[in-house]
C-alpha atoms as a PDB file:
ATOM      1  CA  UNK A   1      11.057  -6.744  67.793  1.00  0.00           C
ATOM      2  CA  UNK A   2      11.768  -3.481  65.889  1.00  0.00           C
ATOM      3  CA  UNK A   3      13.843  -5.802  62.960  1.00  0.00           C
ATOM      4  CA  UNK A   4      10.147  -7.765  63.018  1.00  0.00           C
ATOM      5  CA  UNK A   5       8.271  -4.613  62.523  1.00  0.00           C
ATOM      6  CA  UNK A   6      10.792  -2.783  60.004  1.00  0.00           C
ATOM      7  CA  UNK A   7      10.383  -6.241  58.036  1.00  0.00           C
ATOM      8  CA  UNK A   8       6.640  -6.444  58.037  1.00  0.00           C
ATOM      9  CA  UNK A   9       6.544  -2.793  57.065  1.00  0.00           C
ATOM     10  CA  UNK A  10       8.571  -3.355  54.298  1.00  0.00           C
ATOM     11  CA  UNK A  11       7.784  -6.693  52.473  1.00  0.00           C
ATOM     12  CA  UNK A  12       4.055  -6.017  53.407  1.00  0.00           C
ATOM     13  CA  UNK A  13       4.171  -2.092  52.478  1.00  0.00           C
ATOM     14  CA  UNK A  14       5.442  -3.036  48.642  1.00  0.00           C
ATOM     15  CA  UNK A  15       3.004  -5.779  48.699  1.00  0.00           C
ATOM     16  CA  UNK A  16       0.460  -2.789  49.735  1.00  0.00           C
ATOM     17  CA  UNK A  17       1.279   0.061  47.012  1.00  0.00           C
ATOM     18  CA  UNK A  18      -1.415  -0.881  44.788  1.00  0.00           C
ATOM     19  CA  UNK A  19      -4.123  -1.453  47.653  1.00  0.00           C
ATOM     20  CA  UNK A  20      -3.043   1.813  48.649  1.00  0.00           C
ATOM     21  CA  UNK A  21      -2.168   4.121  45.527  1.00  0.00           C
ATOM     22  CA  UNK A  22      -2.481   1.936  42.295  1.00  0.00           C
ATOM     23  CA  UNK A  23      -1.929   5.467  40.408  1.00  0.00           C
ATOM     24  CA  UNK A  24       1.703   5.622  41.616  1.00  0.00           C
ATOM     25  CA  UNK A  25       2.489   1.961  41.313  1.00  0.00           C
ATOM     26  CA  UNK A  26       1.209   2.178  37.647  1.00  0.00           C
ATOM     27  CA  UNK A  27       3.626   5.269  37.341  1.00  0.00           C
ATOM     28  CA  UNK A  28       6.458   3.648  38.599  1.00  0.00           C
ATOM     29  CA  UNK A  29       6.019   0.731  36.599  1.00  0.00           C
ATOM     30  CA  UNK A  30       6.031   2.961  33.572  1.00  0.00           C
ATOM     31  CA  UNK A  31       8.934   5.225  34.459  1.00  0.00           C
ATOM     32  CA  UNK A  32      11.380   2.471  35.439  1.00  0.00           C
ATOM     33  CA  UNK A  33      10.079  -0.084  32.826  1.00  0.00           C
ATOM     34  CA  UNK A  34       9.089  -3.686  33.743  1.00  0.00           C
ATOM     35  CA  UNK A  35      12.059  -5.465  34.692  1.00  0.00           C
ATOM     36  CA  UNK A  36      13.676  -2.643  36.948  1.00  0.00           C
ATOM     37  CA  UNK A  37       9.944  -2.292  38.364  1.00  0.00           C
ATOM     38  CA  UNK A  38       9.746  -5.844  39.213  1.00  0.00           C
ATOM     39  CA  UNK A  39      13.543  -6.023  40.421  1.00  0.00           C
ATOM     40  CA  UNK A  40      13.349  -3.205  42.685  1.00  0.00           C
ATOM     41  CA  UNK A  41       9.905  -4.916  43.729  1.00  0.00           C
ATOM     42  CA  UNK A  42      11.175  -8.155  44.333  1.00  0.00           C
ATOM     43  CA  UNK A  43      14.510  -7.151  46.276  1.00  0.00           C
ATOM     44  CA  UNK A  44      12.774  -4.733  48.525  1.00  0.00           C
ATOM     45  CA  UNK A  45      10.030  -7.800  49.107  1.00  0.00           C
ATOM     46  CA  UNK A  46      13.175 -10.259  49.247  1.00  0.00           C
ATOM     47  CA  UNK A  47      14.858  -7.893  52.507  1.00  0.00           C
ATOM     48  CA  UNK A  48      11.911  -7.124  53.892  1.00  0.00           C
ATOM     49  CA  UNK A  49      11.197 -11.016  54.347  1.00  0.00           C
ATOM     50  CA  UNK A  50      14.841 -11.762  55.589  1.00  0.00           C
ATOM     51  CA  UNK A  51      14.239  -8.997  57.744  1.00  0.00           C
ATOM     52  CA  UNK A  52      10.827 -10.906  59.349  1.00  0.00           C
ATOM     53  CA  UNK A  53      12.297 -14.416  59.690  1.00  0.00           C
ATOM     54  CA  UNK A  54      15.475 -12.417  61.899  1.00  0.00           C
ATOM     55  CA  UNK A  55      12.902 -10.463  63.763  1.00  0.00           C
ATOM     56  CA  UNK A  56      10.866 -13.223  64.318  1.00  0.00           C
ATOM     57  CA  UNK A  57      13.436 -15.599  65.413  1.00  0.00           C
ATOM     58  CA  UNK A  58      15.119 -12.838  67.938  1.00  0.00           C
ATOM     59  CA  UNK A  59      11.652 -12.143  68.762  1.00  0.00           C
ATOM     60  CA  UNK A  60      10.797 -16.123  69.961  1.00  0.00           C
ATOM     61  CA  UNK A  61      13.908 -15.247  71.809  1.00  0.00           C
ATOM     62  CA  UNK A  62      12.419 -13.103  74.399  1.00  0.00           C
ATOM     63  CA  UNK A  63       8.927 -13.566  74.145  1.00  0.00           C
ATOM     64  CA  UNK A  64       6.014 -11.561  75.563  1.00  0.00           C
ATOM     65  CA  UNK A  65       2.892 -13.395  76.271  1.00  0.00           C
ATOM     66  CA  UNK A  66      -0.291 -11.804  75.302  1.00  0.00           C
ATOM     67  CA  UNK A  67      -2.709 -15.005  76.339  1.00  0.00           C
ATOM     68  CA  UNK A  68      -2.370 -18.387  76.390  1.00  0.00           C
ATOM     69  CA  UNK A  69      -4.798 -20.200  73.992  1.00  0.00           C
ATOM     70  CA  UNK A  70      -6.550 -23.531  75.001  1.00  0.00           C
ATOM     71  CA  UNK A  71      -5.160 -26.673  73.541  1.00  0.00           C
ATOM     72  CA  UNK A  72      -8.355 -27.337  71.695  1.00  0.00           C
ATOM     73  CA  UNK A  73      -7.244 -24.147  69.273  1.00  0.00           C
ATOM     74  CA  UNK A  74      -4.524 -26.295  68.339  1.00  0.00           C
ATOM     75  CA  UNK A  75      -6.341 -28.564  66.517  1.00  0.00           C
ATOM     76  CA  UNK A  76      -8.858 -26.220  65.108  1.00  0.00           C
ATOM     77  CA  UNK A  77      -5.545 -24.273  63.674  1.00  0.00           C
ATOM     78  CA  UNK A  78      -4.652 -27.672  62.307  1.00  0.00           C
ATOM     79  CA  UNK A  79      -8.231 -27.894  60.459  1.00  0.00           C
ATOM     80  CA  UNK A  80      -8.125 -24.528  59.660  1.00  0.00           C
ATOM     81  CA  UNK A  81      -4.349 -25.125  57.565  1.00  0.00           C
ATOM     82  CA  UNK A  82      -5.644 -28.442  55.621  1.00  0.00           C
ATOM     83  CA  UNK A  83      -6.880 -26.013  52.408  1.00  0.00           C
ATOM     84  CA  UNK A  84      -3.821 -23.870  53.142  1.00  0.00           C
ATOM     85  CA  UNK A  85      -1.394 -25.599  50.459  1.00  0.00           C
ATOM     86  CA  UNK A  86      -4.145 -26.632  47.774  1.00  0.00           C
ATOM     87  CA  UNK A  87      -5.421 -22.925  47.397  1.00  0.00           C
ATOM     88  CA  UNK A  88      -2.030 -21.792  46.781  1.00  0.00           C
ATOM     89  CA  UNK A  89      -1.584 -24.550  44.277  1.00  0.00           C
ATOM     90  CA  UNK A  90      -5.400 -23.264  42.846  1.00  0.00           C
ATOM     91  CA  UNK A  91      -3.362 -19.678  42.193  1.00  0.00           C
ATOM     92  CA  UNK A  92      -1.133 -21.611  39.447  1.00  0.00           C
ATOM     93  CA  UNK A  93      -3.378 -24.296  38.301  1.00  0.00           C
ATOM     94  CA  UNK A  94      -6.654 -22.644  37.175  1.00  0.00           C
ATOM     95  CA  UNK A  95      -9.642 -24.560  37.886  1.00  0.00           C
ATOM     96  CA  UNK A  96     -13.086 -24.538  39.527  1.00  0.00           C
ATOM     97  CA  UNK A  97     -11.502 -23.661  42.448  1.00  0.00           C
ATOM     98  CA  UNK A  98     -10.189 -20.767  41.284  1.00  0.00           C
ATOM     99  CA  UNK A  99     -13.171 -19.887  39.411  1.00  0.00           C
ATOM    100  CA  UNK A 100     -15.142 -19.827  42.502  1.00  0.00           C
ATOM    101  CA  UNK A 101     -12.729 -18.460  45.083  1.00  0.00           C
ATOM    102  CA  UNK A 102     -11.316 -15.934  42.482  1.00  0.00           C
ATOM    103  CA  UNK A 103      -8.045 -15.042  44.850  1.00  0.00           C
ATOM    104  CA  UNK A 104      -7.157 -18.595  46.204  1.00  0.00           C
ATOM    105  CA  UNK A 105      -4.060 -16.828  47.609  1.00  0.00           C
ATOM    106  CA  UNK A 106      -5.713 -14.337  49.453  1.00  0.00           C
ATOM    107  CA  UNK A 107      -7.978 -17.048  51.163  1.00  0.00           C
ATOM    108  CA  UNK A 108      -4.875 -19.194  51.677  1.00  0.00           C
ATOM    109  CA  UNK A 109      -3.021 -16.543  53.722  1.00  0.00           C
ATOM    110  CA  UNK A 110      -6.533 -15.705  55.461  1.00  0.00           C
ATOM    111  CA  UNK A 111      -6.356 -19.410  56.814  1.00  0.00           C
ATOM    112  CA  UNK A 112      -2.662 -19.576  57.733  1.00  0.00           C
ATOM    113  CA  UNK A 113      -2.789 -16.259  59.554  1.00  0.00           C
ATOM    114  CA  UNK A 114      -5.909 -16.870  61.625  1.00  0.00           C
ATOM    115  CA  UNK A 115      -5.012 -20.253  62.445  1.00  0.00           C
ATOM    116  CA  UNK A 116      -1.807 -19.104  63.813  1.00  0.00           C
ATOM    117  CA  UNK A 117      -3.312 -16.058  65.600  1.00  0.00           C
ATOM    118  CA  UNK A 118      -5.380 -19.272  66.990  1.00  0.00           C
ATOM    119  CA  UNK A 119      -2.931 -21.330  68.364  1.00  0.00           C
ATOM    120  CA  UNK A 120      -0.334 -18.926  69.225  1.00  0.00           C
ATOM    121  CA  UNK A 121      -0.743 -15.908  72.270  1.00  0.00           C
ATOM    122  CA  UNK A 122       2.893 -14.318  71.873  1.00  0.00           C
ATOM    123  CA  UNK A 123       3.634 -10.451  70.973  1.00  0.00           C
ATOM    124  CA  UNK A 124       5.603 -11.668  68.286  1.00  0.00           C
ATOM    125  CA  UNK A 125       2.925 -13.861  66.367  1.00  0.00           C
ATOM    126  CA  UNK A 126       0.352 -10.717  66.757  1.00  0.00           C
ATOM    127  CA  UNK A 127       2.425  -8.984  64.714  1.00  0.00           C
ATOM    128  CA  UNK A 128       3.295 -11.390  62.256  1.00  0.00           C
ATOM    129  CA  UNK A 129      -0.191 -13.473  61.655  1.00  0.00           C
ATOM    130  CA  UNK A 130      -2.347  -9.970  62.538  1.00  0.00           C
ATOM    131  CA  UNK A 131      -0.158  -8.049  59.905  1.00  0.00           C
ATOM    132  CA  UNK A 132      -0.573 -10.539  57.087  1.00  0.00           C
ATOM    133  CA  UNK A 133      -4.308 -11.257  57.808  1.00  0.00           C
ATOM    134  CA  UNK A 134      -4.681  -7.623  58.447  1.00  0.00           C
ATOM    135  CA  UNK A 135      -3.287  -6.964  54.602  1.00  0.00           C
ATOM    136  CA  UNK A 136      -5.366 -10.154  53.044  1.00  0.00           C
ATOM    137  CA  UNK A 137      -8.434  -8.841  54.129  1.00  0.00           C
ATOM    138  CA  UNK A 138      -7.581  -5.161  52.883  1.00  0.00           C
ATOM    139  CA  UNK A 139      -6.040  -6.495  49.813  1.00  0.00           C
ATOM    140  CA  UNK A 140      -9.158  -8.429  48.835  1.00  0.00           C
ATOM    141  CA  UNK A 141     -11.210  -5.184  49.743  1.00  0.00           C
ATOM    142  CA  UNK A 142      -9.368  -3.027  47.440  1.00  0.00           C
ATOM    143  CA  UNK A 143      -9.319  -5.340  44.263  1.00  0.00           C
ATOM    144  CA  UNK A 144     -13.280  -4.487  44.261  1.00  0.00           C
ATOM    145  CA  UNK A 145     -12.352  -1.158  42.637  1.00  0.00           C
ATOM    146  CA  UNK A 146      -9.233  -1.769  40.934  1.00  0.00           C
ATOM    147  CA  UNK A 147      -8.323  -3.012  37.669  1.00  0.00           C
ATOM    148  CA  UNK A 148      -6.807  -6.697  38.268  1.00  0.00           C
ATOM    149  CA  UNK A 149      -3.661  -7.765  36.959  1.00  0.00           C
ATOM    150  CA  UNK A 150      -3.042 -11.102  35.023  1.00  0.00           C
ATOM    151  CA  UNK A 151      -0.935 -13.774  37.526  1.00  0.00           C
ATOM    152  CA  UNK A 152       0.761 -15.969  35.522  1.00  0.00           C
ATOM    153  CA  UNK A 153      -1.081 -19.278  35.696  1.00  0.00           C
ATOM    154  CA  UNK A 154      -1.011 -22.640  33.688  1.00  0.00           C
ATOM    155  CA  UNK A 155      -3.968 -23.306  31.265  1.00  0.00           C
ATOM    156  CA  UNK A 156      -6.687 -23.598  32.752  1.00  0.00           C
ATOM    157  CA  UNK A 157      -7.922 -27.388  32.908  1.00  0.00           C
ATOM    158  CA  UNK A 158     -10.130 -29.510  34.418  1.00  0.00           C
ATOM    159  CA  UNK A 159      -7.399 -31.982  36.319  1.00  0.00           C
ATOM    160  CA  UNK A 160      -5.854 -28.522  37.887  1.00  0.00           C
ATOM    161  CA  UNK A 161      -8.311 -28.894  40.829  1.00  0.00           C
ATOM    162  CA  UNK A 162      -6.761 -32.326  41.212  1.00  0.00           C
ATOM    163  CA  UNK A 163      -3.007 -31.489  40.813  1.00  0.00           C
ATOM    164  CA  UNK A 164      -4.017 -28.342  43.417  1.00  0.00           C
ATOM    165  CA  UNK A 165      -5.766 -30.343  45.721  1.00  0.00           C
ATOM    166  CA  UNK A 166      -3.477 -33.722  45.761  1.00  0.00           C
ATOM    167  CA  UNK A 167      -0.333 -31.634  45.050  1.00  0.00           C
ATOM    168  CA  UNK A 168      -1.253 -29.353  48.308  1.00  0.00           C
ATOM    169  CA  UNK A 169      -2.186 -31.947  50.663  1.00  0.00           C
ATOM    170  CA  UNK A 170       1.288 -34.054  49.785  1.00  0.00           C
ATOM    171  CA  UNK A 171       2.843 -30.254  50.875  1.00  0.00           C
ATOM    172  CA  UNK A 172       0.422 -29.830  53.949  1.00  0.00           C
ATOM    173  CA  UNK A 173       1.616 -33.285  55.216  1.00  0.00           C
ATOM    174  CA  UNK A 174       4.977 -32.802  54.896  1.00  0.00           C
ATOM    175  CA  UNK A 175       4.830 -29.483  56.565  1.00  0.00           C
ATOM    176  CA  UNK A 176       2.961 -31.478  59.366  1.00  0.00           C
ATOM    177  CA  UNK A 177       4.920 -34.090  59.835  1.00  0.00           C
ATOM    178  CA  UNK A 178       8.913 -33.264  58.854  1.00  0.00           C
ATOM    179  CA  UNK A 179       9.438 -29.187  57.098  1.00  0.00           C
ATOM    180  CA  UNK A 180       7.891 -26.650  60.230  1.00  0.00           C
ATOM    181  CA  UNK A 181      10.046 -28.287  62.933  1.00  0.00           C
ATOM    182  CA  UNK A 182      13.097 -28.280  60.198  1.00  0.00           C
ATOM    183  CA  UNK A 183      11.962 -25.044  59.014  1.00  0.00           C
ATOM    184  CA  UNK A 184      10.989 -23.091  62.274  1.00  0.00           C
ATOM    185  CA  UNK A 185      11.817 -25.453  65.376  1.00  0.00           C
ATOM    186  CA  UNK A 186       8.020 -25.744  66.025  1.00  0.00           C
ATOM    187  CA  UNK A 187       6.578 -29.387  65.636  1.00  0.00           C
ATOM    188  CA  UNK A 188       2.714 -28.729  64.898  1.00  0.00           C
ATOM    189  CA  UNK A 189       1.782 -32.159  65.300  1.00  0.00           C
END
């Protein structure tokens, strides 16, 4: 569990610096200059996540049960993931739905982590799905009072909502159907 936590700390905490000190992050990014910024950013985010897939998967090893959800949650996690893939595609394709959502992402990881908190009652979930929709929530927060930084998108369009949307749910079904038992041993459907 303590390889789980040091890895949420870490990927999460560098995903937190400007939520929680923009002034220093913008003084970093100066002093180093961009690319060591970013690569120092990127291979502190890159351990951090190897660090929560190993401290998950020891974790699932010896689990601790917290409570046991009813199967109904199951397929209200399932509901809850459908918009999961297409906001994350909304991120890079500027549309409407971006327009109106403003931080697809944010409201993409929302989803995934509440679902999951939904359907799963082990120690080891908590941590992960309660960290991450623990730091959407305060990321989304904080951007109300600081300066926002350009993501590199795509032009924005009018057939972007369509790529997101058709391009997300093609992802969503394979996740369903063949990648999360590949991927994690878990078959959601």
């Amino acid at each position: 569990m303590t390889t789980l936590i040091v890895g949420l700390v870490l990927f999460l905490g560098v995903h937190s610096l400007s939520i929680v000190n923009e002034p220093l992050r913008n003084r970093l990014h100066a002093s180093l200059g961009e690319a060591a910024f970013k690569g120092l950013y990127g291979l502190a985010s890159l351990v951090g996540l190897v660090l929560i897939v190993w401290g998950y998967g020891a974790a699932r090893m010896d689990p601790t049960v917290i409570y046991t959800p009813p199967g109904w949650l199951r397929h209200l996690a399932m509901l809850l993931l459908v918009p999961v893939f297409p906001l994350l595609f909304a991120t890079y394709f500027p549309g409407k739905i971006k327009a109106k959502l403003g931080h697809p992402m944010l409201v993409a990881v929302k989803l995934w982590a509440l679902a999951h908190l939904l359907a799963n009652g082990m120690l080891h979930d908590l941590l992960l799905f309660g960290s991450f929709l623990a730091w959407a929530v305060a990321d989304r927060i904080s951007m109300k009072r600081r300066t926002q930084r350009p993501i590199p998108t795509l032009p924005a369009r009018k057939a972007n909502d369509a790529i997101a949307v058709v391009g997300g749910l093609v992802v969503y079904v394979v996740m369903v159907f063949w990648a999360h038992q590949w991927l994690f041993g878990v078959a959601p459907a």
